[in-house]
Each structure stands twice: as structure tokens, then as C-alpha cells.
C-alpha atoms as a PDB file:
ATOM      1  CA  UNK A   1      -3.862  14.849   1.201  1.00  0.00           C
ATOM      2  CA  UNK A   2      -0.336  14.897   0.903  1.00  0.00           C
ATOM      3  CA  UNK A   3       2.256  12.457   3.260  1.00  0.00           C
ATOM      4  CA  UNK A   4       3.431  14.250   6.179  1.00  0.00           C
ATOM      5  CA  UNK A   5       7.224  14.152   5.657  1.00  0.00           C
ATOM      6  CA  UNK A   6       8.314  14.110   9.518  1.00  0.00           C
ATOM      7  CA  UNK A   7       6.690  10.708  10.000  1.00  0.00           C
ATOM      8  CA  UNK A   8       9.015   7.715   8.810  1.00  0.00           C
ATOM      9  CA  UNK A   9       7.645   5.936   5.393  1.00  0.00           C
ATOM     10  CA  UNK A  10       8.244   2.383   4.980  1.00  0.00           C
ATOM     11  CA  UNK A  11       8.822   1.160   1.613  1.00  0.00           C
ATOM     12  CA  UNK A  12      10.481  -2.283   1.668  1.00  0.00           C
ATOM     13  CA  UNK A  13      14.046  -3.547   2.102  1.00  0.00           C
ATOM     14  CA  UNK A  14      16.919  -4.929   0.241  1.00  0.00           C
ATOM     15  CA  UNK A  15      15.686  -8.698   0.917  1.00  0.00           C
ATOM     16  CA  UNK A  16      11.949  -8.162   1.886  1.00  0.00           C
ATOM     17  CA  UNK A  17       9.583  -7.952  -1.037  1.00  0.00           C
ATOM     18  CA  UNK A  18       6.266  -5.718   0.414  1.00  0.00           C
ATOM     19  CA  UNK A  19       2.700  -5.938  -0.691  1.00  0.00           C
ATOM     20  CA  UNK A  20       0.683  -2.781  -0.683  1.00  0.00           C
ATOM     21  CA  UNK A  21      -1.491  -3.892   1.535  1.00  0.00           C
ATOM     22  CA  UNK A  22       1.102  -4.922   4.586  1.00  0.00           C
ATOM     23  CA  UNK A  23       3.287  -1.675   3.491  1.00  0.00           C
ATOM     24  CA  UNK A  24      -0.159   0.874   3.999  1.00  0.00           C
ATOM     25  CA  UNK A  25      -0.900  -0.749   7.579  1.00  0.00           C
ATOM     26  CA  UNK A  26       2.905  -0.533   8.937  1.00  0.00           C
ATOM     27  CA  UNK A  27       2.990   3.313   7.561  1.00  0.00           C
ATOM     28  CA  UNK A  28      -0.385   3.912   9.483  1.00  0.00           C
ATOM     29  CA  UNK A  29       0.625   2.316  12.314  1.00  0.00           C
ATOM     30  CA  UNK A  30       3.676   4.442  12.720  1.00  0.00           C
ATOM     31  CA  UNK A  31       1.583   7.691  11.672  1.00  0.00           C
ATOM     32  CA  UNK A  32      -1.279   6.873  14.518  1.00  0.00           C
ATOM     33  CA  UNK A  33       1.657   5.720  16.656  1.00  0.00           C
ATOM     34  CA  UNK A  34      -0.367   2.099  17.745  1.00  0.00           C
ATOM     35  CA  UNK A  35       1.276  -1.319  17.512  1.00  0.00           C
ATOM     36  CA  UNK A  36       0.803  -3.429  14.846  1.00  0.00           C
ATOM     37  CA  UNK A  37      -0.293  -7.127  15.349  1.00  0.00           C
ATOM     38  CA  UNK A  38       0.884  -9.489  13.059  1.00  0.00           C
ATOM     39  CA  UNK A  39      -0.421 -12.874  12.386  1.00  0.00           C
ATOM     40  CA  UNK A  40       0.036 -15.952  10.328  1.00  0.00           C
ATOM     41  CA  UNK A  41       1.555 -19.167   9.817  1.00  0.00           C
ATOM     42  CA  UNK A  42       5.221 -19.372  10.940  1.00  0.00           C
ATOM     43  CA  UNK A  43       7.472 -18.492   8.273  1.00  0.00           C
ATOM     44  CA  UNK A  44       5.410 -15.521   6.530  1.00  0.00           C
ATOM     45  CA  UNK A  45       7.890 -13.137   7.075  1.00  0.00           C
ATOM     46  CA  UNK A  46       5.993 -11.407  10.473  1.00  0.00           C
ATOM     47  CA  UNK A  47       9.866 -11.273  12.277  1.00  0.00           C
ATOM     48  CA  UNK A  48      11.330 -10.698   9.245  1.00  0.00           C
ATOM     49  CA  UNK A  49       9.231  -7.259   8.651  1.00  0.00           C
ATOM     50  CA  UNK A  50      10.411  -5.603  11.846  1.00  0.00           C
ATOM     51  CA  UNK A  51      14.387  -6.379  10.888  1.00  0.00           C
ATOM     52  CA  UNK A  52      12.963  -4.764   7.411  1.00  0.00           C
ATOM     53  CA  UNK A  53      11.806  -1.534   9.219  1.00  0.00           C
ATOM     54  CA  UNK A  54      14.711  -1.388  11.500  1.00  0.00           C
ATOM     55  CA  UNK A  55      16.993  -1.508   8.092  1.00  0.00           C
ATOM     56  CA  UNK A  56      14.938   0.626   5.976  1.00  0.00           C
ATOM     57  CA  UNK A  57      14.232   3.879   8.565  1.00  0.00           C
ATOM     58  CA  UNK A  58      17.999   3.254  10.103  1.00  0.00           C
ATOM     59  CA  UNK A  59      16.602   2.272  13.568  1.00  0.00           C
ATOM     60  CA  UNK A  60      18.179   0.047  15.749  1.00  0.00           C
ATOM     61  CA  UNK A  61      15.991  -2.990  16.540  1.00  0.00           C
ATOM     62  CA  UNK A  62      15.330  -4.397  20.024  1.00  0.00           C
ATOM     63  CA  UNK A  63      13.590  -7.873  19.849  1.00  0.00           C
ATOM     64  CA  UNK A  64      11.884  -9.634  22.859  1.00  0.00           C
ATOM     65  CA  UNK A  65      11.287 -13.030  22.324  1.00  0.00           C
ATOM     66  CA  UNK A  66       8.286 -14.010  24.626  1.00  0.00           C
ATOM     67  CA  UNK A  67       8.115 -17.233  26.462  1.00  0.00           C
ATOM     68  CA  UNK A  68       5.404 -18.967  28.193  1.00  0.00           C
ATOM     69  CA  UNK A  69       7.003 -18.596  31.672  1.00  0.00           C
ATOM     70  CA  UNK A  70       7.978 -14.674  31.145  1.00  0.00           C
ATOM     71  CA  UNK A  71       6.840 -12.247  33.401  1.00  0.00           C
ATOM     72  CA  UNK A  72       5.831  -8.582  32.629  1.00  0.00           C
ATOM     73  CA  UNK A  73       8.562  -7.204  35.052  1.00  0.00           C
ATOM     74  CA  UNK A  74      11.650  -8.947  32.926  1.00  0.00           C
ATOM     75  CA  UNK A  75      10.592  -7.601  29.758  1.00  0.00           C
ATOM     76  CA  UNK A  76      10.866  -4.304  31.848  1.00  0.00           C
ATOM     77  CA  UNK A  77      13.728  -4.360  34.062  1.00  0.00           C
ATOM     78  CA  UNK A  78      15.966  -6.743  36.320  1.00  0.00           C
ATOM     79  CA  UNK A  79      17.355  -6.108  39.680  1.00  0.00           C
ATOM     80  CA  UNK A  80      20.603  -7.720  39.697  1.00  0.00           C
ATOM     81  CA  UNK A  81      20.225  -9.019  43.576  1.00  0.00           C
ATOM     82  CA  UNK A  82      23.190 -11.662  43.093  1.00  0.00           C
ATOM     83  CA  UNK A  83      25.993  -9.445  42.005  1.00  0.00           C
ATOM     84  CA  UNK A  84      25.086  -6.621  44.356  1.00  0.00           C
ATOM     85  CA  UNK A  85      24.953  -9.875  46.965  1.00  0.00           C
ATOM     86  CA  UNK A  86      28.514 -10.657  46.002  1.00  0.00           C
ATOM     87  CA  UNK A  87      29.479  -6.866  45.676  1.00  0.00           C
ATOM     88  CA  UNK A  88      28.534  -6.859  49.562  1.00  0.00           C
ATOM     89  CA  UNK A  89      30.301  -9.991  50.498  1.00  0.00           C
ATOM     90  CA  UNK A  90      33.882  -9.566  48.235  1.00  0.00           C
ATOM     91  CA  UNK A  91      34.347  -5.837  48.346  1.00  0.00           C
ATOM     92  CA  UNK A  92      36.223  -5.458  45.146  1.00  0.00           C
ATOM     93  CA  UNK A  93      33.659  -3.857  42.750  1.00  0.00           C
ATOM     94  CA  UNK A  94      33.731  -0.265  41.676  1.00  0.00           C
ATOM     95  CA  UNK A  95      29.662  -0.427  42.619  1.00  0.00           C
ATOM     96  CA  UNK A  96      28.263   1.147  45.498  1.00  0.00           C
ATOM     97  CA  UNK A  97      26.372  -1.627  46.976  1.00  0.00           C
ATOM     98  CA  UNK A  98      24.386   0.644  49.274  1.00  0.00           C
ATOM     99  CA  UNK A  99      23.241   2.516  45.350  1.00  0.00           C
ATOM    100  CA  UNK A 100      20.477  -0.095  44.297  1.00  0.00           C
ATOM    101  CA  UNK A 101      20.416   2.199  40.930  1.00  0.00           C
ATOM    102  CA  UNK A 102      23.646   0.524  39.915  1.00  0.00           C
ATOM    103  CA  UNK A 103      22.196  -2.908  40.089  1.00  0.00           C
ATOM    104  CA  UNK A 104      19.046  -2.204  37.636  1.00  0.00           C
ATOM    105  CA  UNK A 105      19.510  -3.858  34.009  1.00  0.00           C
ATOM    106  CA  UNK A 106      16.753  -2.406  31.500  1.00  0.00           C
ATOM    107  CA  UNK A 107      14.929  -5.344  30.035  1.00  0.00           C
ATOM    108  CA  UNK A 108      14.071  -5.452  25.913  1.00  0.00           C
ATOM    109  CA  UNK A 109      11.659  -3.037  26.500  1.00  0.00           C
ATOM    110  CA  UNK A 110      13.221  -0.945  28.961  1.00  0.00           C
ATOM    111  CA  UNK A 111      16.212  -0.735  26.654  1.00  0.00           C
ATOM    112  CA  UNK A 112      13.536   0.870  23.898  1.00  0.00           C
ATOM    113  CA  UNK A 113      12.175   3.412  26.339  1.00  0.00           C
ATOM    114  CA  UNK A 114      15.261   4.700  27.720  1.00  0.00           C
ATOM    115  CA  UNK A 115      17.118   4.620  23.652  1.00  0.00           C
ATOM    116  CA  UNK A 116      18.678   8.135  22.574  1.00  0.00           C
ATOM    117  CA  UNK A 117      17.294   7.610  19.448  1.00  0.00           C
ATOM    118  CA  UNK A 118      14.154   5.881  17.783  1.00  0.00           C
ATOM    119  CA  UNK A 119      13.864   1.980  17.506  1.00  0.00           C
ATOM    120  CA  UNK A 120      11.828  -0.982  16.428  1.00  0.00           C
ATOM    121  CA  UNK A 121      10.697  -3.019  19.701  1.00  0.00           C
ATOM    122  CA  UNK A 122       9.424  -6.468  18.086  1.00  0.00           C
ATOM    123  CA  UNK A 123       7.566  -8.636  20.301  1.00  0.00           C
ATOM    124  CA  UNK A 124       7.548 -12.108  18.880  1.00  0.00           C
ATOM    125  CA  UNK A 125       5.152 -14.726  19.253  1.00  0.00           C
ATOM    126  CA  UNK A 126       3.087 -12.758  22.076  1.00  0.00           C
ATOM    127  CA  UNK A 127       0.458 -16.142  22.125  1.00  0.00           C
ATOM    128  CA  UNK A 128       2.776 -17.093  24.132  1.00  0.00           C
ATOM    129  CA  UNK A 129       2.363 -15.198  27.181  1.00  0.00           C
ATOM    130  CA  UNK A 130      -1.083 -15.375  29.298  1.00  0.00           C
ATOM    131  CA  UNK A 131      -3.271 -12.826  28.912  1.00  0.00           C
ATOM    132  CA  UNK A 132      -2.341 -10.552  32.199  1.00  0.00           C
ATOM    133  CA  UNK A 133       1.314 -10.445  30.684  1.00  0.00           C
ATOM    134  CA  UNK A 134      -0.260  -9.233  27.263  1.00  0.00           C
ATOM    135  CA  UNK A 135      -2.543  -6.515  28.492  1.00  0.00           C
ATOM    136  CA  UNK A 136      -0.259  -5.232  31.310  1.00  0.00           C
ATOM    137  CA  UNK A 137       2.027  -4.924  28.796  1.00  0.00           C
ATOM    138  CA  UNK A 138       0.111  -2.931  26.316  1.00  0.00           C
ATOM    139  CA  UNK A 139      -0.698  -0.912  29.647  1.00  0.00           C
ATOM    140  CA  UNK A 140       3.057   0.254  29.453  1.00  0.00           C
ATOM    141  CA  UNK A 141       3.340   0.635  25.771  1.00  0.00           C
ATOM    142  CA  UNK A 142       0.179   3.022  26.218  1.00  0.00           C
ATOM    143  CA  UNK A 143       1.142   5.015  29.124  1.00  0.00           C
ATOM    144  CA  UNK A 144       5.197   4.499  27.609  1.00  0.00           C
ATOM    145  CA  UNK A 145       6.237   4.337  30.949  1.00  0.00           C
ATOM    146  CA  UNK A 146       6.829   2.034  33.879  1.00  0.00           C
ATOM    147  CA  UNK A 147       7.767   2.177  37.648  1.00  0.00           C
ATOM    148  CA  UNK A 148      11.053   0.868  39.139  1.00  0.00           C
ATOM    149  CA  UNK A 149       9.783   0.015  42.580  1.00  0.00           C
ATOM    150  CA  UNK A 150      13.017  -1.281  44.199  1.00  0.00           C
ATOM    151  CA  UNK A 151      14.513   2.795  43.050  1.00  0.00           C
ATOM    152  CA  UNK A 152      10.935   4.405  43.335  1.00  0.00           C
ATOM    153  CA  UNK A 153      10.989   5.667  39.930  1.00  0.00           C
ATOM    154  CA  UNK A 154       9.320   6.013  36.847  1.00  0.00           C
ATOM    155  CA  UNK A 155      10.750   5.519  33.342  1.00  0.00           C
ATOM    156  CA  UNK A 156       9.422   7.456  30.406  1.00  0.00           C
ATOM    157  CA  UNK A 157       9.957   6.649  26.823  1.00  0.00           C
ATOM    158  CA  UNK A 158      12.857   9.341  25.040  1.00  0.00           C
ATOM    159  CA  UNK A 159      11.459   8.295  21.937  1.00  0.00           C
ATOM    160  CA  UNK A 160       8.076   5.932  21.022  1.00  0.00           C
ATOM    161  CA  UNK A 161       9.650   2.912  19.696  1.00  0.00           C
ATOM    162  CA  UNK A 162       8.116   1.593  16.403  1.00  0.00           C
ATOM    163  CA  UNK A 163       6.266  -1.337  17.919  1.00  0.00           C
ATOM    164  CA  UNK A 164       5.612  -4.818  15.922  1.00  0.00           C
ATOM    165  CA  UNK A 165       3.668  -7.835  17.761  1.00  0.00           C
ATOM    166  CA  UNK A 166       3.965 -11.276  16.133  1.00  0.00           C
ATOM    167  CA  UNK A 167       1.465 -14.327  16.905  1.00  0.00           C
ATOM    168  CA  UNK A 168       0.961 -17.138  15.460  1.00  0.00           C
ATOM    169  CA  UNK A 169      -2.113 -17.867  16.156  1.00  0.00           C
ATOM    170  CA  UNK A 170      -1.833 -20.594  18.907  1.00  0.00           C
ATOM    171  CA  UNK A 171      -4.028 -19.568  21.522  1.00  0.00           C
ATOM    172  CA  UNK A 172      -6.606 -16.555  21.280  1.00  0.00           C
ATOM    173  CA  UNK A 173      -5.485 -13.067  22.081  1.00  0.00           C
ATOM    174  CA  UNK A 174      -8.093 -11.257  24.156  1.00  0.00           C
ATOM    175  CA  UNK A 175     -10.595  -8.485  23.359  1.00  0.00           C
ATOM    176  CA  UNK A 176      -9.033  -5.834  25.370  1.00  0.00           C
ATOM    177  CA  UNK A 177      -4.781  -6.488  23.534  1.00  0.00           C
ATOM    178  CA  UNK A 178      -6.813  -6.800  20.177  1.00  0.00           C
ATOM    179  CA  UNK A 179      -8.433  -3.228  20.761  1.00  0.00           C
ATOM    180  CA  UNK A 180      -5.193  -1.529  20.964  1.00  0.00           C
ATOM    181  CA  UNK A 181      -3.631  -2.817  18.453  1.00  0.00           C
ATOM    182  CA  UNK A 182      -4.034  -2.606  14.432  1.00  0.00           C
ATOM    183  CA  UNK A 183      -4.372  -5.739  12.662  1.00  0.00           C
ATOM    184  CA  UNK A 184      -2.499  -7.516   9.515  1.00  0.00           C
ATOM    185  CA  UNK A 185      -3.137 -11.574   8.560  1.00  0.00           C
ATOM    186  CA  UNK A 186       0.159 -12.345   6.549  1.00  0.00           C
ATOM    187  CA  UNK A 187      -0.830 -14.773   4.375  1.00  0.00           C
ATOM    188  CA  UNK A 188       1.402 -17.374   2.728  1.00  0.00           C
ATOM    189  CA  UNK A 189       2.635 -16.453  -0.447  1.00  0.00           C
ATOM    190  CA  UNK A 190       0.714 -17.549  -3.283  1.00  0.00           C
ATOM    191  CA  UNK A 191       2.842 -19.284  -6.551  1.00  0.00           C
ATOM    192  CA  UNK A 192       3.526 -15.353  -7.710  1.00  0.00           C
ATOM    193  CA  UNK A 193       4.132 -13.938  -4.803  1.00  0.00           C
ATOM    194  CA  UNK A 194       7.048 -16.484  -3.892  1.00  0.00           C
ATOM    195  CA  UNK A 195       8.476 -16.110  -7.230  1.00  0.00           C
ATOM    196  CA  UNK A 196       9.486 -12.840  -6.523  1.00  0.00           C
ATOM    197  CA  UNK A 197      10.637 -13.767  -3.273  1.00  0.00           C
ATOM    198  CA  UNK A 198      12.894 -16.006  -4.341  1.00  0.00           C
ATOM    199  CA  UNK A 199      14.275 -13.276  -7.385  1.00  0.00           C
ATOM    200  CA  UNK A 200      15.165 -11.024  -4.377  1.00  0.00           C
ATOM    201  CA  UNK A 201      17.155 -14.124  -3.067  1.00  0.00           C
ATOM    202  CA  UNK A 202      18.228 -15.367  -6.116  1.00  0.00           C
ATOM    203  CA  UNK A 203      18.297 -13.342  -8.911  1.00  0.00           C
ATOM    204  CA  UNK A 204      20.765 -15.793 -11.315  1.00  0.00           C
ATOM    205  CA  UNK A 205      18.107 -18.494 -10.881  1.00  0.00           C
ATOM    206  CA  UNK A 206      16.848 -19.523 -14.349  1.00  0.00           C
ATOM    207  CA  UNK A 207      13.404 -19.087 -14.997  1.00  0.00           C
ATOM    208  CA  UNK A 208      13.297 -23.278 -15.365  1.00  0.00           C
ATOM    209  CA  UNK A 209      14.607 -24.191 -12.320  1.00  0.00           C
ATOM    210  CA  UNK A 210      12.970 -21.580 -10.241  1.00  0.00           C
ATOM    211  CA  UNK A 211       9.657 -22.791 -11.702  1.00  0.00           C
ATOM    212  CA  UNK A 212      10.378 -26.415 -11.134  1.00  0.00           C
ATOM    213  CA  UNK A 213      11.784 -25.447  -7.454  1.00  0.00           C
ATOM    214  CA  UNK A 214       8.594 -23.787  -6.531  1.00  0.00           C
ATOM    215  CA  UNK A 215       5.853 -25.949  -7.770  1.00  0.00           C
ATOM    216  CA  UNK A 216       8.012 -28.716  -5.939  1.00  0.00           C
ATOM    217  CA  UNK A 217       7.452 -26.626  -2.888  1.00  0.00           C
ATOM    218  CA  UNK A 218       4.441 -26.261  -3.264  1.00  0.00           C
ATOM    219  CA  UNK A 219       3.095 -29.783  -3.955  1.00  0.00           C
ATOM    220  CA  UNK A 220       4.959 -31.004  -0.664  1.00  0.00           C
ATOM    221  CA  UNK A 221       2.970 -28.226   1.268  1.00  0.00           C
ATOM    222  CA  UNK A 222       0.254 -30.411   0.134  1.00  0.00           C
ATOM    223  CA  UNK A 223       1.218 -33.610   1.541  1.00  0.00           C
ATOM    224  CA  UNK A 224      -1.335 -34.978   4.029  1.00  0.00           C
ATOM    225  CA  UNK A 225      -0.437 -35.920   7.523  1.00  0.00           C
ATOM    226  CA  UNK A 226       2.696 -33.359   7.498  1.00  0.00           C
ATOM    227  CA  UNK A 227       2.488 -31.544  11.011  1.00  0.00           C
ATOM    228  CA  UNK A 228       4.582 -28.392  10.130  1.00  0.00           C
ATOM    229  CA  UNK A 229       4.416 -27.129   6.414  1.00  0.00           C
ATOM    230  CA  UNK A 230       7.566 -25.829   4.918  1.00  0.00           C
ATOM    231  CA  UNK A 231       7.571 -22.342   5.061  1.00  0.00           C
ATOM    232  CA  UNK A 232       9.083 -19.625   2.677  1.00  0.00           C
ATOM    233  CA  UNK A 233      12.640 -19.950   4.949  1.00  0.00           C
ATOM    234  CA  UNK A 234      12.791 -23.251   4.394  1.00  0.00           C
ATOM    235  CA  UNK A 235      12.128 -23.042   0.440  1.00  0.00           C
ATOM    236  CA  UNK A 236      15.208 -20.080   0.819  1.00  0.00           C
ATOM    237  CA  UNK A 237      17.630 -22.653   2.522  1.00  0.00           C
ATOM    238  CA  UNK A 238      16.098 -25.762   0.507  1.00  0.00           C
ATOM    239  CA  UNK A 239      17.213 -23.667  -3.118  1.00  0.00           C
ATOM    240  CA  UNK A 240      20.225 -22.942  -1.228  1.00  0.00           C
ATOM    241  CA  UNK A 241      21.137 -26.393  -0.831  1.00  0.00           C
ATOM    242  CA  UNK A 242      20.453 -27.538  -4.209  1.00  0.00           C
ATOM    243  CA  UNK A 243      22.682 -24.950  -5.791  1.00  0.00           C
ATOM    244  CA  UNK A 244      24.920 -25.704  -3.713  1.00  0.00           C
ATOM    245  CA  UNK A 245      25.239 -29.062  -4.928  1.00  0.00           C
ATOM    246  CA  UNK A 246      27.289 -30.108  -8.077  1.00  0.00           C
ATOM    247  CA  UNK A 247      25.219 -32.642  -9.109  1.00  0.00           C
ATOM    248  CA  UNK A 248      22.079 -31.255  -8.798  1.00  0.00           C
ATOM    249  CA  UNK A 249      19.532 -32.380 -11.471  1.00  0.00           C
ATOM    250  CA  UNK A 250      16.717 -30.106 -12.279  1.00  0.00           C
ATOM    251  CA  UNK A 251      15.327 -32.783 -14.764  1.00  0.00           C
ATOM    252  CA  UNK A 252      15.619 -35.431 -11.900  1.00  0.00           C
ATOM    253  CA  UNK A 253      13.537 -33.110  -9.814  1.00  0.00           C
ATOM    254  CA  UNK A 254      10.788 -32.628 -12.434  1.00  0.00           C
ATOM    255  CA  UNK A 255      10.643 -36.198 -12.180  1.00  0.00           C
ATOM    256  CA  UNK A 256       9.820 -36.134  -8.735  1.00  0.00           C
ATOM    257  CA  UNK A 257      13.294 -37.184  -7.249  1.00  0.00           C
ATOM    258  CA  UNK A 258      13.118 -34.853  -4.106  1.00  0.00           C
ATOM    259  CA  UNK A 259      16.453 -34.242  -2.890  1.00  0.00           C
ATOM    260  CA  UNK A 260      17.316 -32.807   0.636  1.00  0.00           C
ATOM    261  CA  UNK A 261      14.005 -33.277   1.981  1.00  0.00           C
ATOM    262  CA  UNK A 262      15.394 -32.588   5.515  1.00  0.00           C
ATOM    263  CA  UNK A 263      15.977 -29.230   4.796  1.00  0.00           C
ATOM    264  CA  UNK A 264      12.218 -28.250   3.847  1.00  0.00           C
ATOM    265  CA  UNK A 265      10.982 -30.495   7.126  1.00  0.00           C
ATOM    266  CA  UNK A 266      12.246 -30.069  10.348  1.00  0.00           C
ATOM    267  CA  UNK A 267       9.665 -32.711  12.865  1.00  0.00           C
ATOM    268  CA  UNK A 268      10.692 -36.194  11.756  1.00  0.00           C
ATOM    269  CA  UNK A 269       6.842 -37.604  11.793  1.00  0.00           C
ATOM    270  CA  UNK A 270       6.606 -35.115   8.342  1.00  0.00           C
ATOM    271  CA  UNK A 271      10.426 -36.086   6.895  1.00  0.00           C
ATOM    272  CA  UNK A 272       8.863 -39.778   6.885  1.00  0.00           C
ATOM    273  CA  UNK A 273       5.724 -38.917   4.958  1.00  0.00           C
ATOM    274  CA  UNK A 274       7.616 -37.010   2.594  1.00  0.00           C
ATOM    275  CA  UNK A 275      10.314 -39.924   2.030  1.00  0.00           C
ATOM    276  CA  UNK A 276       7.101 -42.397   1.991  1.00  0.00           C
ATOM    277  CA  UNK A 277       6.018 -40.582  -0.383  1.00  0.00           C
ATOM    278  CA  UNK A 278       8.628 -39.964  -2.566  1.00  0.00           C
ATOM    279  CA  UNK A 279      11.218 -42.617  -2.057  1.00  0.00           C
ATOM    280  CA  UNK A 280      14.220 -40.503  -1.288  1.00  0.00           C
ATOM    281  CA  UNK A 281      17.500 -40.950   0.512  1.00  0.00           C
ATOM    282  CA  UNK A 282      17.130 -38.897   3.235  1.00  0.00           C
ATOM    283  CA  UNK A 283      19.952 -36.384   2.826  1.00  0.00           C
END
């Protein structure tokens, strides 16, 4: 059966390399128009993906970054009650303080449903939230519409937004969010995998030093007692800062003379295993 060619195919971007696997569960996902749950570890590239839609289909992308204290109705909307307060009181605004319409900001995902044209809405880290926020808000992606209760009136989506959830895994997610939503486990890149990574960042690294770079990586990842491994953005910045640097030694580093170990970990309980371990200056 061939693709239907009015539904938006995913494919990869410039600087996001896709396995078959992750690229036939986003294009299903936007064909059965559900959301698509991502988890892993932090740093497998679950944010990263929805920037890579957004630049591969040409959609804008709105991004709502969950936190623990968020409420439902601020993802949705605001009513700006302070500036239509001082409206009332100064008198100089070209509002009509008595119009409560003028005073209503669309939240992230307000902004999505009321969009002229097609977007990706990611909702990142979504563990975050308790479990009312999470299903009430699958509620509204489901009905793609809320209420406005200070204007009496309802909201309808122009356009369903291409939706991506991130977790990382911190707390469970409950039956009911899980049961709407199609599922992906990002895994971290095995020694492969992250070699091609780092070609689509670097593709004038030598074959040596890339080698050398990423079994380095790798073997800290192993370290025990390290809180938070380094993830794949942190072996990006880490190669960054090493070619960056004049004097950089790839034989030194073969050697097991770790430089810039404060770029690869970011809690300092882990930077002081990793210098315990290797003796290094911390730079």
C-alpha cells in the first residue's frame, strides 16, 4: 500500500541522524494523528526530534516546557488581570478595559490551536506535572479544544498540531495518558550509532581522533558513583572544546589524560570521581 502523499513524511534533518525505527513511529503518529510519547535518558535526542520535525515539514514549533507547579489552565490561556487593573486605574491604553477579550494571552498550547498554519507543539518532560495536569491535558489535545470561561468561549484547533511528549522517566505516567498516546524508548546510542552522530557534527574529524574521542566517552559513562552520565550533548560540546584547543593531544588522550572533564559533567559529586579517577586539572 502506497504512502498517502497529503500526510507530512518525516525523514530526518540536517543535524539529526534517524533510525528506522523512531522515523516509522513519528510518520504513524502524524498519519493516525495521536501524540507520540517519548522516553529515555536525558540527552537522547527526545527535544531535539521535535526541532527536527518542525525543520524538516517547515512547521513552526511551539515548545511548552512543563514544570512541577504548572497548571493545566496556563498551558492554555492567561487572563492578564494586572494590566487590565492598571488599564482601569491610568486610562492611557488603547484597550477597552470593559472588553475582557483584549486581556486573554494564548498559552503554548493555545498559541498551537489558534496557528494559521500547522505546527509542532512539544511538551517536554511531562513527568513533571501530576497526573490531573497530564490527563486533562490529553482531554484537550483529544477534543482540540478548550473553554475560555472568563469570555465564555470555546477555542477550536485551525489546524492539529503535530504533537511530541518527552519524559524522562522520573515518576510513572498513568494508565489512562499512556493509552492515548503511541510509544518510543530512545535509547542511548550505541558505539555506531554515535559515530555517525558525531560525522553529522563533525564531518573533518579524522577517523583516529573520533575513535579515540568516543571510546573516551564511553568509558567515563562507565564510571561508578557518577550521578548524571554524559549524554550525547555533552560528547558534542566536549569534541567541541578539544578542537578548539591548540594544544590538544589525541595521543595524550589515548593515554588516558582526560582533558575538560567539566564539560562532559555538569553535578560536581561526578566531576570529582572523574578527576579521582583520572588525575586531571580540572579545566
Amino acid at each position: 500500500m502506497g504512502r498517502n502523499n497529503s500526510i507530512p513524511y518525516f525523514s530526518g534533518a540536517s543535524r539529526y541522524v534517524l533510525d528506522d525505527e523512531l522515523a516509522r513511529i513519528v510518520n504513524i503518529s502524524m498519519a493516525l494523528e495521536m501524540p507520540l510519547l517519548l522516553k529515555g535518558e536525558p540527552g537522547t535526542g527526545k527535544t531535539m526530534l521535535a526541532h527536527s520535525i518542525a525543520e524538516s515539514l517547515d512547521m513552526p514549533l511551539i515548545a511548552l516546557n512543563v514544570k512541577s507547579s504548572m497548571k493545566l489552565v496556563d498551558a492554555l490561556y492567561q487572563y492578564d488581570t494586572l494590566t487590565r487593573l492598571n488599564d482601569s486605574r491610568f486610562g492611557d491604553s488603547k484597550r477597552d478595559v470593559s472588553n475582557i477579550a483584549d486581556y486573554i494571552r494564548m498559552g503554548k498550547i493555545g498559541r498551537a490551536f489558534v496557528s494559521e498554519v500547522r505546527t509542532v507543539l512539544l511538551i517536554d518532560e511531562i513527568d513533571k506535572a501530576d497526573t490531573d495536569f497530564q490527563d486533562d491535558m490529553l482531554d484537550v489535545l483529544d477534543q482540540m479544544q478548550f473553554d475560555i470561561i472568563e469570555v465564555d468561549k470555546t477555542v477550536s484547533a485551525k489546524h492539529r498540531p503535530v504533537i511530541i511528549i518527552t519524559s524522562n522517566a522520573k515518576k510513572d505516567l498513568s494508565d489512562p495518558f499512556l493509552g492515548r498516546c503511541n510509544f518510543h524508548h530512545i535509547a542511548f546510542p550505541d558505539h555506531e550509532m554515535m559515530r555517525r552522530i558525531v560525522d553529522v557534527h563533525f564531518p573533518k574529524l579524522g577517523e583516529s581522533v573520533a575513535r579515540v574521542c568516543i571510546d573516551t566517552f564511553y568509558k567515563l559513562r562507565e564510571l561508578r558513583g557518577v550521578e548524571k552520565k554524559p549524554a550525547t550533548r555533552e560528547l558534542i560540546n566536549w569534541i567541541r572544546a578539544l578542537m578548539a584547543d591548540p594544544d590538544f593531544d589525541v595521543t595524550a588522550l589515548q593515554k588516558g589524560r582526560i582533558p575538560y572533564l567539566g564539560v562532559l559533567f555538569k553535578k560536581s559529586g561526578d566531576l570529582k570521581v572523574a578527576v579521582r579517577q583520572y588525575g586531571q586539572t580540572v579545566h
